[in-house]
Every structure is written in structure tokens, then in C-alpha cells.
Protein backbone atom coordinates (compact mmCIF):
# COMPACT_ATOMS: atom_id res chain seq x y z
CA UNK A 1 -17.24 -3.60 23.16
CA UNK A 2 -15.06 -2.35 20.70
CA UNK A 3 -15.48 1.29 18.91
CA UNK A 4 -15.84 1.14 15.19
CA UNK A 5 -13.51 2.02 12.72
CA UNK A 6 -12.88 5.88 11.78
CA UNK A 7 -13.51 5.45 8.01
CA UNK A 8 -12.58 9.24 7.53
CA UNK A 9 -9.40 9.33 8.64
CA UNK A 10 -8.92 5.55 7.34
CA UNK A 11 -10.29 6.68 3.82
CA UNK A 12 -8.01 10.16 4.13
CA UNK A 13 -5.05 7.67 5.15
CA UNK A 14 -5.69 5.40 2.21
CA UNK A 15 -6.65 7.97 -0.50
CA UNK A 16 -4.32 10.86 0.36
CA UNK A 17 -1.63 9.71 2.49
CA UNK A 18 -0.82 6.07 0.58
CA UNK A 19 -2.04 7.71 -2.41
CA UNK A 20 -4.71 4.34 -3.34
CA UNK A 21 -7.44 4.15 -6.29
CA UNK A 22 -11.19 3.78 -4.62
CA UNK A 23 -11.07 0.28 -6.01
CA UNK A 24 -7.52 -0.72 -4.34
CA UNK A 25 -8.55 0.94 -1.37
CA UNK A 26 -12.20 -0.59 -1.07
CA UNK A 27 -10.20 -4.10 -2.07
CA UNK A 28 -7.82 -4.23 0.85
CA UNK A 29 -8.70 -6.20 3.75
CA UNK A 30 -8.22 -4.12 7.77
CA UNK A 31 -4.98 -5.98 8.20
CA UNK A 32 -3.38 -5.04 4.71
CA UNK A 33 -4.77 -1.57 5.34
CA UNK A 34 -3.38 -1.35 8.86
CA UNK A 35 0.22 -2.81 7.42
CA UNK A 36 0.48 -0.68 4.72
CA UNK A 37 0.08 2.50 7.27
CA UNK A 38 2.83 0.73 9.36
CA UNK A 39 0.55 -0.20 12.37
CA UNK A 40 0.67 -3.67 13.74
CA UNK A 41 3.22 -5.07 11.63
CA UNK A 42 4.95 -6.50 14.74
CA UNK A 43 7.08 -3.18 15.42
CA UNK A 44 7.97 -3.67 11.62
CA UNK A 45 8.57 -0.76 9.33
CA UNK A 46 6.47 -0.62 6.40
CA UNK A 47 7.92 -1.89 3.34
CA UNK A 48 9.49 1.12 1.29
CA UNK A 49 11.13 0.81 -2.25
CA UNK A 50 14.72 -0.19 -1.55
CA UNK A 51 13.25 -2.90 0.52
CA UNK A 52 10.92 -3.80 -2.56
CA UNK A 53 13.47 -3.59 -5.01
CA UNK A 54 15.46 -5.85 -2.90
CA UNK A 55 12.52 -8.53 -2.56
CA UNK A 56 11.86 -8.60 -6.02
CA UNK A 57 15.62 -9.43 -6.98
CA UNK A 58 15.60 -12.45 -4.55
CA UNK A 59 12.27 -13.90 -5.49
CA UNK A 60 12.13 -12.71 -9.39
CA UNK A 61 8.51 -13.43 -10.78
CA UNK A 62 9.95 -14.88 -13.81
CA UNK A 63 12.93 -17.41 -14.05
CA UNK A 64 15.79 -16.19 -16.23
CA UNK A 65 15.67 -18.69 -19.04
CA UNK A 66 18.32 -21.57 -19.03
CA UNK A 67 20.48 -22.93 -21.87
CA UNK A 68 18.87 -26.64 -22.40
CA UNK A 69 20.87 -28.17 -25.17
């Protein structure tokens, strides 16, 4: 049988340490939890700005607009 979660440390984790909103925190599933605290990604690091940044140039959310005359 498996032990249950430690909510303290998870909430001190989530509220202190990744700096989350009750409400963001509360919303996150385990596994988006566990990711964003770099555990179980796969031995990935978790994602940090310059890796953002970099995503978000490649897959813009918005396409630039194109001349269509």
C-alpha cells in the first residue's frame, strides 16, 4: 500500500518554494505539481525562463499578420 501524500511540505513546496496562488496551487493536478518541482519529469530539468522564452518564440500564440493583397 502506498503512503499518502505529505500535503505540508507539498503545500510549503507549492506556496513558498514555486511561489503559487491557493487557487493555482489547489488547480494543479499531482503530475503538474510533481513536474513543476522537477521530480519525475524523465530526468528532465524543470522548465526555467530562457527555456520559456525560447518555446514561446517557436510556437508564438498569435500568428504575425500576413500581407494578403
Amino acid at each position: 500500500m502506498r503512503a499518502g501524500f505529505d500535503w505540508p511540505a507539498l503545500m510549503r513546496a507549492g506556496f513558498h518554494g514555486l511561489r503559487l496562488t491557493p487557487d493555482a496551487f489547489w488547480a494543479l493536478t499531482p503530475a503538474e505539481l510533481q513536474l513543476m518541482l522537477g521530480a519525475g519529469g524523465g530526468g528532465t530539468a524543470p522548465l526555467l525562463s530562457g527555456g520559456l522564452d525560447a518555446l514561446m518564440a517557436a510556437y508564438p500564440d498569435k500568428q504575425k499578420d500576413h500581407d494578403h493583397g
